[in-house]
PDB file of N, CA and C in Angstrom:
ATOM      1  N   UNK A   1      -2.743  30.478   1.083  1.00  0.00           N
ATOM      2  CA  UNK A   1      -2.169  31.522   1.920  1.00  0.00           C
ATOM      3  C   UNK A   1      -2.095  31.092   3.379  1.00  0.00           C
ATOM      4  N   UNK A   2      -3.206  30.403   3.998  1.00  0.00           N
ATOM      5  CA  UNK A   2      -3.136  29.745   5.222  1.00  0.00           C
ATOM      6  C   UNK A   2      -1.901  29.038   5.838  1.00  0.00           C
ATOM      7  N   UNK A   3      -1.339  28.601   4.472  1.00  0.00           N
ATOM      8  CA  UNK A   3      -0.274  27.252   4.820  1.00  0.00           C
ATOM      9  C   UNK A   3       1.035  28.217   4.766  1.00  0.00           C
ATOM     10  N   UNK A   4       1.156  29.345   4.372  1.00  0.00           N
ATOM     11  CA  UNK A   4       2.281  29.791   4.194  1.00  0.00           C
ATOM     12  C   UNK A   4       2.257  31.006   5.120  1.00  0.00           C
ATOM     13  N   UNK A   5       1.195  31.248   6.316  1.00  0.00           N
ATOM     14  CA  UNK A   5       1.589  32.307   7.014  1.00  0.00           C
ATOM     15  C   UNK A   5       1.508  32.016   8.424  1.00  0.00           C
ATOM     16  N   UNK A   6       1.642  32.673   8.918  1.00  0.00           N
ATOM     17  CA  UNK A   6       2.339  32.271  10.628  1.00  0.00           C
ATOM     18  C   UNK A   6       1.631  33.196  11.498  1.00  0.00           C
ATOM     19  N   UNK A   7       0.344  32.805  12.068  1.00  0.00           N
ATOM     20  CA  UNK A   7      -0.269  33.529  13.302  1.00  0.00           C
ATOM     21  C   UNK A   7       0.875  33.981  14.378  1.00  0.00           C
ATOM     22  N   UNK A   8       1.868  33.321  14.509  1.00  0.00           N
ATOM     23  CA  UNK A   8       3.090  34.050  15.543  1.00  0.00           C
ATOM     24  C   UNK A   8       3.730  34.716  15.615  1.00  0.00           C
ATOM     25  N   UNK A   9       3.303  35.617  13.846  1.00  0.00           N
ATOM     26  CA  UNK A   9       3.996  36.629  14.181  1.00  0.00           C
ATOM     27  C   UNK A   9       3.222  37.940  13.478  1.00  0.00           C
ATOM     28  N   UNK A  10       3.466  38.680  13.753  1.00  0.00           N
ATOM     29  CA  UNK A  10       2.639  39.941  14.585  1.00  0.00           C
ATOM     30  C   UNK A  10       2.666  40.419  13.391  1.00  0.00           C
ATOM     31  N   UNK A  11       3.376  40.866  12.440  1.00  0.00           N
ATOM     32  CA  UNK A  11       2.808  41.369  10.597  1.00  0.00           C
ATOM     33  C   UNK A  11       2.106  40.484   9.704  1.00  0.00           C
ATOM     34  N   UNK A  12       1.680  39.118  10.435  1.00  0.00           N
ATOM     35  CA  UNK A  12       1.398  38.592   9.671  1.00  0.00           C
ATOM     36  C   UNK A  12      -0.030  38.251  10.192  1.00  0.00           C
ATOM     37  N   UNK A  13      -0.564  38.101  11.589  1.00  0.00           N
ATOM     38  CA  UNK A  13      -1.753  37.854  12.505  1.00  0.00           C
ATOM     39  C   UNK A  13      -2.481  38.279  11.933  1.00  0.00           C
ATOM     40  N   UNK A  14      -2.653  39.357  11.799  1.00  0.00           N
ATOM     41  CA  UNK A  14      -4.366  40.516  10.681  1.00  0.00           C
ATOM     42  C   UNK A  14      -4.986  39.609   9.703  1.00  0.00           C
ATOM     43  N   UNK A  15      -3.662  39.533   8.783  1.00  0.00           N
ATOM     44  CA  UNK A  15      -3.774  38.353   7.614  1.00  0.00           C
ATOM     45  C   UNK A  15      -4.708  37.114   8.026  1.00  0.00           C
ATOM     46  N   UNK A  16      -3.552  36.293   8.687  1.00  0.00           N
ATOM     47  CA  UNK A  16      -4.336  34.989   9.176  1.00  0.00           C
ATOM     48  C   UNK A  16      -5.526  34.989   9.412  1.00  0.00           C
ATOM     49  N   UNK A  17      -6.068  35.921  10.539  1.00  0.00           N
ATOM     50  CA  UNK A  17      -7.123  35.839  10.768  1.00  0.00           C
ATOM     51  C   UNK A  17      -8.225  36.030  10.021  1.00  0.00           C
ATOM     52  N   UNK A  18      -8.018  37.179   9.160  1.00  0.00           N
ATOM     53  CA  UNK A  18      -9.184  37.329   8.175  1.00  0.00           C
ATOM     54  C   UNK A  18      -8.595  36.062   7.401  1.00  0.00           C
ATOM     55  N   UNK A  19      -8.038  35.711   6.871  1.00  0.00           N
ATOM     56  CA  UNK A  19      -8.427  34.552   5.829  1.00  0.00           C
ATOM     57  C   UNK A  19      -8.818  33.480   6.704  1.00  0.00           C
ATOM     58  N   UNK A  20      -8.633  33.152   8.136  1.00  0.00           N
ATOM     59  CA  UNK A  20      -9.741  31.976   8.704  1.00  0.00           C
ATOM     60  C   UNK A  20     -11.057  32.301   8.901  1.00  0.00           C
ATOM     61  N   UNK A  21     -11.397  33.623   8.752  1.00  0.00           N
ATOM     62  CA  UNK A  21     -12.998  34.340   9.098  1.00  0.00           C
ATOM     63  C   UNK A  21     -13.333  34.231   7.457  1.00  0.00           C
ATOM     64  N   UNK A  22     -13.009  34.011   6.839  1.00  0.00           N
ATOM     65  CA  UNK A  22     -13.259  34.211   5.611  1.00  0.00           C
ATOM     66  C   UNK A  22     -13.778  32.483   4.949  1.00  0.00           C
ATOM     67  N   UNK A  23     -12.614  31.895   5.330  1.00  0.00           N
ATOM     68  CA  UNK A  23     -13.211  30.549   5.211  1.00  0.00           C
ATOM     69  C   UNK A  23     -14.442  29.525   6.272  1.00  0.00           C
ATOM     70  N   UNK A  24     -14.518  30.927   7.183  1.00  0.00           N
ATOM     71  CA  UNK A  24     -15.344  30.192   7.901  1.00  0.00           C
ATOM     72  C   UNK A  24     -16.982  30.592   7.069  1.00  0.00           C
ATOM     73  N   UNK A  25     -16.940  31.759   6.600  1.00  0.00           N
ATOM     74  CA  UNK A  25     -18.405  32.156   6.289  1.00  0.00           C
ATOM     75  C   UNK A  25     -18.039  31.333   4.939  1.00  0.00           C
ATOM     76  N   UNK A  26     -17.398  31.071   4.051  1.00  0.00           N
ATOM     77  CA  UNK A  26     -17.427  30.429   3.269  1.00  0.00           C
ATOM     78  C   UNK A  26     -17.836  28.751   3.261  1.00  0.00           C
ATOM     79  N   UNK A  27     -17.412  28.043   3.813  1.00  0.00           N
ATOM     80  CA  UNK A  27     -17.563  26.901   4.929  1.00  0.00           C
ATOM     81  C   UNK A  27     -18.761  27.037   5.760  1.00  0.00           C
ATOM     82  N   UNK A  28     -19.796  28.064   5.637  1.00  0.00           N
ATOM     83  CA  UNK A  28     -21.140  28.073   5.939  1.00  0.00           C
ATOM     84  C   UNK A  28     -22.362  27.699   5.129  1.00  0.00           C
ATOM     85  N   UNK A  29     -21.724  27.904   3.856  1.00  0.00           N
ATOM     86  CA  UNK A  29     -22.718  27.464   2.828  1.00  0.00           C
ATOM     87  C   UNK A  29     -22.512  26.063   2.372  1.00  0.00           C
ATOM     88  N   UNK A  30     -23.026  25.422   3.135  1.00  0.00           N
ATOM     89  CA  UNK A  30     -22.541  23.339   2.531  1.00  0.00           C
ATOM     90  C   UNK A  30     -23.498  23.341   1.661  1.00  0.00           C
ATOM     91  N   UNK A  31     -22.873  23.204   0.289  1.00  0.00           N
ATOM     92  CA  UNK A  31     -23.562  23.019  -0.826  1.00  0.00           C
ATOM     93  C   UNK A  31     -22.467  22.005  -2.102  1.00  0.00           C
ATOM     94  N   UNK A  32     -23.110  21.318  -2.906  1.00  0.00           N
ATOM     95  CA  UNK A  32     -22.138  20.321  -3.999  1.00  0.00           C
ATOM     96  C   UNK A  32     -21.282  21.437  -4.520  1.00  0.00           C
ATOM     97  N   UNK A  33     -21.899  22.249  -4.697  1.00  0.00           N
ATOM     98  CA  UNK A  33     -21.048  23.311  -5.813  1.00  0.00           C
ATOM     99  C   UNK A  33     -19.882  24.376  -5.261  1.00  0.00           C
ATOM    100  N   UNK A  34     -19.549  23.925  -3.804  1.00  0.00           N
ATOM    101  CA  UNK A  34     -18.763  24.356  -2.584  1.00  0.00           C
ATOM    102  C   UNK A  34     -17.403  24.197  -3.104  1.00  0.00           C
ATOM    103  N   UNK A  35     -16.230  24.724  -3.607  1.00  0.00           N
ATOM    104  CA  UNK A  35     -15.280  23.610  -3.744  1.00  0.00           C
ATOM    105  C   UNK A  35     -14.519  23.491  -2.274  1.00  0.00           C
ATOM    106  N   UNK A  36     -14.628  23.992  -1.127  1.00  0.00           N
ATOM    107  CA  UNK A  36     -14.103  23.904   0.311  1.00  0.00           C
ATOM    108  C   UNK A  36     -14.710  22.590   0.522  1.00  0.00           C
ATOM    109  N   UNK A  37     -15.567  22.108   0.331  1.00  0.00           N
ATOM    110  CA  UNK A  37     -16.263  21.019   0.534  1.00  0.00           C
ATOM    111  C   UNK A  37     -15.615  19.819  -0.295  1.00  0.00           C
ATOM    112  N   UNK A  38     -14.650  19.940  -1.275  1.00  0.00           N
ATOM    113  CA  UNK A  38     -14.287  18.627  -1.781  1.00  0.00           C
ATOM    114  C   UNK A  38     -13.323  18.008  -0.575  1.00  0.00           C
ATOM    115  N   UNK A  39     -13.383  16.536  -0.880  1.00  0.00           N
ATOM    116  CA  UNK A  39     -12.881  15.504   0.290  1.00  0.00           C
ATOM    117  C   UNK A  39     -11.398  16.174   0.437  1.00  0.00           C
ATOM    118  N   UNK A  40     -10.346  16.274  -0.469  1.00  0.00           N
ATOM    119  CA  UNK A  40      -9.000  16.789  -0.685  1.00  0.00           C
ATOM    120  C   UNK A  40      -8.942  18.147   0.066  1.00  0.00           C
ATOM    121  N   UNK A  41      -9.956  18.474  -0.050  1.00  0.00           N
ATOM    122  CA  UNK A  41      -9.570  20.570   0.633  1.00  0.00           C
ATOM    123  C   UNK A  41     -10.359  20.406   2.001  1.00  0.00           C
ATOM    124  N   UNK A  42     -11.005  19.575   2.230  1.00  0.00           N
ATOM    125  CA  UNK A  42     -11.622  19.221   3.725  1.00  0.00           C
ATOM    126  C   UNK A  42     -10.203  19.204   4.618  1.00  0.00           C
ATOM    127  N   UNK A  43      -9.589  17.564   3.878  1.00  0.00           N
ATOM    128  CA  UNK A  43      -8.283  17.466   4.622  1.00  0.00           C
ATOM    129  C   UNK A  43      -7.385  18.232   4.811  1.00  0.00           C
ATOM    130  N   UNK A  44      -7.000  19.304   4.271  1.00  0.00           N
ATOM    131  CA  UNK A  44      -6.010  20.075   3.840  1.00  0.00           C
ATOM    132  C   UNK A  44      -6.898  20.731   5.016  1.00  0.00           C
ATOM    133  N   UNK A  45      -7.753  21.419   4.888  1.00  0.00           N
ATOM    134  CA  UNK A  45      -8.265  22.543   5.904  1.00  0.00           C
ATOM    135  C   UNK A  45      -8.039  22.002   7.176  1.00  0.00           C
ATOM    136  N   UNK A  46      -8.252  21.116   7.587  1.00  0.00           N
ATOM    137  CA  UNK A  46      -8.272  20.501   8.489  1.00  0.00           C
ATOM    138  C   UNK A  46      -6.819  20.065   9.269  1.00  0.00           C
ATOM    139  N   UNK A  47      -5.766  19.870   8.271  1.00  0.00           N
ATOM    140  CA  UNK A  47      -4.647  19.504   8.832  1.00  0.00           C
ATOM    141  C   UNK A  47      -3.343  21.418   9.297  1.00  0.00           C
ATOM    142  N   UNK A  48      -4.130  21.985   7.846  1.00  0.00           N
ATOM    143  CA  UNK A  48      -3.849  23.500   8.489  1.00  0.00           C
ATOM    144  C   UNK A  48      -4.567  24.482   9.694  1.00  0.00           C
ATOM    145  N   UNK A  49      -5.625  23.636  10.106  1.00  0.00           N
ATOM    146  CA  UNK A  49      -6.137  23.903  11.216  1.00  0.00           C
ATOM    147  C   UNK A  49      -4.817  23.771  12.802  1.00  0.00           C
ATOM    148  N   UNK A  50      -4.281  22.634  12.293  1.00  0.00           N
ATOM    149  CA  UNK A  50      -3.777  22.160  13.425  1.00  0.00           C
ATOM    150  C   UNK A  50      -3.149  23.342  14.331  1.00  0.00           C
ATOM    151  N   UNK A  51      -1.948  23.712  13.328  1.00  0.00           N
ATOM    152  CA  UNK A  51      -0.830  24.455  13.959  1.00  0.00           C
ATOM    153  C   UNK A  51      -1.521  25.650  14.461  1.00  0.00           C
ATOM    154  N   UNK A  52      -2.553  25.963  13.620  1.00  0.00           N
ATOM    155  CA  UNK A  52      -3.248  27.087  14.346  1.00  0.00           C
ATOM    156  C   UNK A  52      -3.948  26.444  16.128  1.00  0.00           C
ATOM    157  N   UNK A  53      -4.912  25.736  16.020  1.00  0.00           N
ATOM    158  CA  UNK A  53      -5.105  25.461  17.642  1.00  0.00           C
ATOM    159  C   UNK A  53      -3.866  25.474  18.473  1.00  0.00           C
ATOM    160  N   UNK A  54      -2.865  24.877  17.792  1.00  0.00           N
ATOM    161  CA  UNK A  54      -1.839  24.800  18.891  1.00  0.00           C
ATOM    162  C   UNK A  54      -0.665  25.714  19.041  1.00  0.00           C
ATOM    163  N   UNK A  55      -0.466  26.336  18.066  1.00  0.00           N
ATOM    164  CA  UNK A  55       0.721  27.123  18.285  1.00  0.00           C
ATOM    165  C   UNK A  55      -0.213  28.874  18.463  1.00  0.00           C
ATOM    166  N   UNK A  56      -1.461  29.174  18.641  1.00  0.00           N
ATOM    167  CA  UNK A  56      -1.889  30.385  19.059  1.00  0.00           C
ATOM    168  C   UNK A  56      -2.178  30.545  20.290  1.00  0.00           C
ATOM    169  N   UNK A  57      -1.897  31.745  20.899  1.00  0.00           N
ATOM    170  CA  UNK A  57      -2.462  31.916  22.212  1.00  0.00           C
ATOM    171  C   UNK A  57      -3.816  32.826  21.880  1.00  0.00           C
ATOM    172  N   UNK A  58      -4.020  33.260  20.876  1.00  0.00           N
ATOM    173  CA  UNK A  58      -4.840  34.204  20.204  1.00  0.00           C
ATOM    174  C   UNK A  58      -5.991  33.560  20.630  1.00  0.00           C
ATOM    175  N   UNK A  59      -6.653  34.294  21.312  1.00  0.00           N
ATOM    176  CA  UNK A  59      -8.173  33.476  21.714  1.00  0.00           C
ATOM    177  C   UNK A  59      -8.974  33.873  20.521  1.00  0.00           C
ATOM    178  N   UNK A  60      -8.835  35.145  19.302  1.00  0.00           N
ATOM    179  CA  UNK A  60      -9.837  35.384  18.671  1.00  0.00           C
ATOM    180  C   UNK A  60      -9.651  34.427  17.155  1.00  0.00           C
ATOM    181  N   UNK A  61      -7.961  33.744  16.911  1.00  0.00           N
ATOM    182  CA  UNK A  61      -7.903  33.145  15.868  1.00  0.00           C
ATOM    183  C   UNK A  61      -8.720  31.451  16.569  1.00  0.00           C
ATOM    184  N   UNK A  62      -8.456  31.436  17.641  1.00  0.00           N
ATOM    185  CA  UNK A  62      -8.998  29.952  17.735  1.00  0.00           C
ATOM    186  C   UNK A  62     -10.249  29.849  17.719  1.00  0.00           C
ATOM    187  N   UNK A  63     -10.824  30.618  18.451  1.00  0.00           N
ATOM    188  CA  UNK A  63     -12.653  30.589  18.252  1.00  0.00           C
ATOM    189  C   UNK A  63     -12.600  30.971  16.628  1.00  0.00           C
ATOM    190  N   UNK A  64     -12.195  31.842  15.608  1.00  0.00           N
ATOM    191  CA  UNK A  64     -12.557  31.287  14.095  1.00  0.00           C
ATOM    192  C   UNK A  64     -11.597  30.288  13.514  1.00  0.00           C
ATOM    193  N   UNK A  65     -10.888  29.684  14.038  1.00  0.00           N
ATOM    194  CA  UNK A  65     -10.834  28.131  13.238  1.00  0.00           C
ATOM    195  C   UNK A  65     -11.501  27.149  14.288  1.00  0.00           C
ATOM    196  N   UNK A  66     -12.149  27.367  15.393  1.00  0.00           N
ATOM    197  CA  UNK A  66     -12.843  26.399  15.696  1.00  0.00           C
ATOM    198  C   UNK A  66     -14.519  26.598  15.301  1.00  0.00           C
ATOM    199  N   UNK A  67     -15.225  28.054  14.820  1.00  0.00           N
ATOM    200  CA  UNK A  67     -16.147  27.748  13.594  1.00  0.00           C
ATOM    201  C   UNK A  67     -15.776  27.035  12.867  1.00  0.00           C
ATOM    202  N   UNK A  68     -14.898  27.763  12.289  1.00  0.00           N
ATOM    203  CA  UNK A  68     -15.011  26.672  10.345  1.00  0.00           C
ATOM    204  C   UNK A  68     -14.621  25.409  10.504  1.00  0.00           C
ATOM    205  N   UNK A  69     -13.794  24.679  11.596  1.00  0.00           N
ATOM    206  CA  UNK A  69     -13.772  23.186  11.829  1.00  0.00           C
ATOM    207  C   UNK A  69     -15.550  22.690  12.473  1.00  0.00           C
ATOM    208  N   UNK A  70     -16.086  23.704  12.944  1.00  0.00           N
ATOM    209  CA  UNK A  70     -17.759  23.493  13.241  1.00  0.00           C
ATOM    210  C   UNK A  70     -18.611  23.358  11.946  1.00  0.00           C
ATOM    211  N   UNK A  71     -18.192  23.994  10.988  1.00  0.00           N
ATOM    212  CA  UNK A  71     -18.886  23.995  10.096  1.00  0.00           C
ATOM    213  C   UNK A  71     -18.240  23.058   9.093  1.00  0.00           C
ATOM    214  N   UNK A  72     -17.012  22.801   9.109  1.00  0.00           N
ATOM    215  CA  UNK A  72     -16.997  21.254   8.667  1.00  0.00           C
ATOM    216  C   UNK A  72     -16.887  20.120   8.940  1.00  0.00           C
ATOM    217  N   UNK A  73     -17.032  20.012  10.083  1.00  0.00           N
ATOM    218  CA  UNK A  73     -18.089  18.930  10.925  1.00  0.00           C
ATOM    219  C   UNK A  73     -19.023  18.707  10.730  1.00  0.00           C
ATOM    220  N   UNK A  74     -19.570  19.019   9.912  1.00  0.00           N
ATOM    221  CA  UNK A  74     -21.112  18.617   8.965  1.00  0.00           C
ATOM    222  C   UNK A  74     -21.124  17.714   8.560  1.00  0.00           C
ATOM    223  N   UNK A  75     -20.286  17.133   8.129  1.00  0.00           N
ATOM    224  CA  UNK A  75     -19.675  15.819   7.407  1.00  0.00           C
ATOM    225  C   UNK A  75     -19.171  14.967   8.182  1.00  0.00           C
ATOM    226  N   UNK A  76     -19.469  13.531   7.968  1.00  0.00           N
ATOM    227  CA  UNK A  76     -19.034  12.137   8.617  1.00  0.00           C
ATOM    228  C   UNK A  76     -17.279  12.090   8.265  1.00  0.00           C
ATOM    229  N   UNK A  77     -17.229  12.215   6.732  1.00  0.00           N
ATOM    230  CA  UNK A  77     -15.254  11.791   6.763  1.00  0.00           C
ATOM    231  C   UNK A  77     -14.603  13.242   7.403  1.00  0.00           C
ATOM    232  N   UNK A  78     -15.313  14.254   7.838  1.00  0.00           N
ATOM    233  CA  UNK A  78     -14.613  15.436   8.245  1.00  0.00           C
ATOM    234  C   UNK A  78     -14.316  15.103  10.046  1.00  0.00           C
ATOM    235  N   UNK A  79     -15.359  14.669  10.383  1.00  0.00           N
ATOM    236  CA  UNK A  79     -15.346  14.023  11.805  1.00  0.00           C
ATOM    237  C   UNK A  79     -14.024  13.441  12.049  1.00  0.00           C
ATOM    238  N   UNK A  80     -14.181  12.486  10.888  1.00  0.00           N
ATOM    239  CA  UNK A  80     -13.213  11.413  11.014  1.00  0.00           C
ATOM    240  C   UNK A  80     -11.524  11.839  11.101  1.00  0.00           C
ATOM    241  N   UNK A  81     -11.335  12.668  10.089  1.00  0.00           N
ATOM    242  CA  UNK A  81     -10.410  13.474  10.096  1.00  0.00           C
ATOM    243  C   UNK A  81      -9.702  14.347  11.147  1.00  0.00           C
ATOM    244  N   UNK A  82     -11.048  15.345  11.722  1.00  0.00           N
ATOM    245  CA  UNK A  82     -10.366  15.521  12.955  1.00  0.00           C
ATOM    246  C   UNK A  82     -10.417  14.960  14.211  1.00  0.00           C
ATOM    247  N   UNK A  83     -11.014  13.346  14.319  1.00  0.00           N
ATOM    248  CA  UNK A  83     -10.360  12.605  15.440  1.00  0.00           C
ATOM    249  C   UNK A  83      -9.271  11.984  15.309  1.00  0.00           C
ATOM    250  N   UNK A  84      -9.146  11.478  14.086  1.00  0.00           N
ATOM    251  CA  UNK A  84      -7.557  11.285  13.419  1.00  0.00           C
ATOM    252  C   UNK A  84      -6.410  12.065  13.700  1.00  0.00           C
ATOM    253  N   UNK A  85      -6.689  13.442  13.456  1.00  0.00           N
ATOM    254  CA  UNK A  85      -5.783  14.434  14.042  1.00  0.00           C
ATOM    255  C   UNK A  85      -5.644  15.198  14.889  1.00  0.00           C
ATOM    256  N   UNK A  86      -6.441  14.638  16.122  1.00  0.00           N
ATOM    257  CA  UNK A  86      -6.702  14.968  17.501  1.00  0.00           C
ATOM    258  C   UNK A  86      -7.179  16.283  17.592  1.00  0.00           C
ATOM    259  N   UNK A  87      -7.854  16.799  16.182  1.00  0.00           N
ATOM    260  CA  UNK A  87      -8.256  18.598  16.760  1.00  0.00           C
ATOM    261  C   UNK A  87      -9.545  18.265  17.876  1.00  0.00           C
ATOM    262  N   UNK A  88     -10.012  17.281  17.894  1.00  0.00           N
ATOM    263  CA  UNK A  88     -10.931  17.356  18.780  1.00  0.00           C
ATOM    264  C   UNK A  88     -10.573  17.366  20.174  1.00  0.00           C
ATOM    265  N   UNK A  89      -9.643  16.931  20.396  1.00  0.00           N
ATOM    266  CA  UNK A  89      -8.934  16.800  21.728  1.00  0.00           C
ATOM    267  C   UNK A  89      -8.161  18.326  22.056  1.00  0.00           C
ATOM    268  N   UNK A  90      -7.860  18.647  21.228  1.00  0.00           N
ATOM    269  CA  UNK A  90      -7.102  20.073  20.934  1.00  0.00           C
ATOM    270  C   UNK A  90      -8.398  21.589  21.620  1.00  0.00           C
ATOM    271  N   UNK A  91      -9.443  21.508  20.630  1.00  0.00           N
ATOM    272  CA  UNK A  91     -10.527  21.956  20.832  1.00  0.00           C
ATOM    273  C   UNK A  91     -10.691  21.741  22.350  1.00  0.00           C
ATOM    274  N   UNK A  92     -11.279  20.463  22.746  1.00  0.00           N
ATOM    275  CA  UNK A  92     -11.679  20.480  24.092  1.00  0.00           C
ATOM    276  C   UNK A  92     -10.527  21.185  25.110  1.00  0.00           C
ATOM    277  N   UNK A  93      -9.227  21.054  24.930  1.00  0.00           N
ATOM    278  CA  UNK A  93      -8.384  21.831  25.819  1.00  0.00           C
ATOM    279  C   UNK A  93      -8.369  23.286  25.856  1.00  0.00           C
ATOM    280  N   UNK A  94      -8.732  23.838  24.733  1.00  0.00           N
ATOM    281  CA  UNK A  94      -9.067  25.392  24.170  1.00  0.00           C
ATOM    282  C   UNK A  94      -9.942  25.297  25.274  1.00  0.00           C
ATOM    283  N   UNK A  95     -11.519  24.283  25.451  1.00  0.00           N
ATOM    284  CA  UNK A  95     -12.530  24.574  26.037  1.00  0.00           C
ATOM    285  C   UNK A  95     -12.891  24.756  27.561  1.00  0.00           C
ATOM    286  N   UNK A  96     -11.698  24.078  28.305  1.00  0.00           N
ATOM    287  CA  UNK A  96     -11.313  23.823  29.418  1.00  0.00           C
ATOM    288  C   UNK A  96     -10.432  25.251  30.469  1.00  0.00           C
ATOM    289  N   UNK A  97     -10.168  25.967  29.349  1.00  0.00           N
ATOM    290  CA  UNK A  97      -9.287  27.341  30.023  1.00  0.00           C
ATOM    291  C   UNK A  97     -10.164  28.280  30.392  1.00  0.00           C
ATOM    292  N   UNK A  98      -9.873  28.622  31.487  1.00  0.00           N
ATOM    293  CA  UNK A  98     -11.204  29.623  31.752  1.00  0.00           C
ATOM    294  C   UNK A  98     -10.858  31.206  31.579  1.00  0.00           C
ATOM    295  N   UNK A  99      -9.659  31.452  30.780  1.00  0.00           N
ATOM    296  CA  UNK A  99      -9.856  32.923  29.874  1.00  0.00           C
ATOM    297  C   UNK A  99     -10.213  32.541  28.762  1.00  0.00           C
ATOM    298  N   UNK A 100     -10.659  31.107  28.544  1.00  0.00           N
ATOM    299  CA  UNK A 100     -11.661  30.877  26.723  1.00  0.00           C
ATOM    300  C   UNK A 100     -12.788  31.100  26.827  1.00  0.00           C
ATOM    301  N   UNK A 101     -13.817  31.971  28.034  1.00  0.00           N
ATOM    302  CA  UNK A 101     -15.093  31.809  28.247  1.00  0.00           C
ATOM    303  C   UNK A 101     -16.050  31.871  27.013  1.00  0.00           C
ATOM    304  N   UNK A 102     -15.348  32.913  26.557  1.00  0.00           N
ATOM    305  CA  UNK A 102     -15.975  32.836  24.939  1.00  0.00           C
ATOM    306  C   UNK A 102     -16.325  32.090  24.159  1.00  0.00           C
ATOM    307  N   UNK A 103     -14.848  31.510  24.007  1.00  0.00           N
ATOM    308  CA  UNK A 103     -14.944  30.211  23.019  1.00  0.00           C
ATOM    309  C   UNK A 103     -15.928  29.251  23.826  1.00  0.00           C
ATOM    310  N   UNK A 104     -15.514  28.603  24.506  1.00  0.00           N
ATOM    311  CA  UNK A 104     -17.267  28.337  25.579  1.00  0.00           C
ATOM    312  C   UNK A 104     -18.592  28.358  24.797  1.00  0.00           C
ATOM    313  N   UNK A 105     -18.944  29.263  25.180  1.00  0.00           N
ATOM    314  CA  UNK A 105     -20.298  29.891  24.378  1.00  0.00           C
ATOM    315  C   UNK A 105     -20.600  29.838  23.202  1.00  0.00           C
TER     316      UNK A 105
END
């Protein structure tokens, strides 16, 4: 559902967001028996992360996809992944705006 809906637009925002709050508490429990945790749905989460950091002005969708990219950062190939796909660089620019004080914290 992530990949097929569009934080930009306004019948669809509610949505988005609860399903990134959703994968974030889900993406809290790192356990084998996780399937968010297989290497394939790491990447995938991770590359549908993108458009969200960058195409939201939504300060409340980016602070929850920048949990659940926190919480899968637990992992070494997840790291890897998002320096590969610059969310880390992405993130730090989120971190740098000073109406993100939140996200901040």
């Amino acid at each position: 559902m992530l990949g097929s809906k569009k934080i930009s637009d306004p019948a669809q925002e509610e949505l988005v967001l609860n399903i990134v709050a959703s994968l974030t508490n889900l993406l809290y429990y790192d356990s084998v028996t996780n399937l968010l945790f297989q290497p394939e749905t790491k990447m995938l989460l991770c590359r549908l992360a993108r458009p969200l950091l960058l195409e939201s002005c939504n300060l409340e969708a980016i602070m929850e996809i920048s949990r659940a990219l926190g919480n899968l950062s637990r992992h070494k190939d997840t790291r890897r992944v998002l320096r590969d796909l610059g969310l880390d660089e992405i993130v730090c620019v989120h971190l740098d705006v000073q109406d993100h004080i939140d996200l901040l914290y």
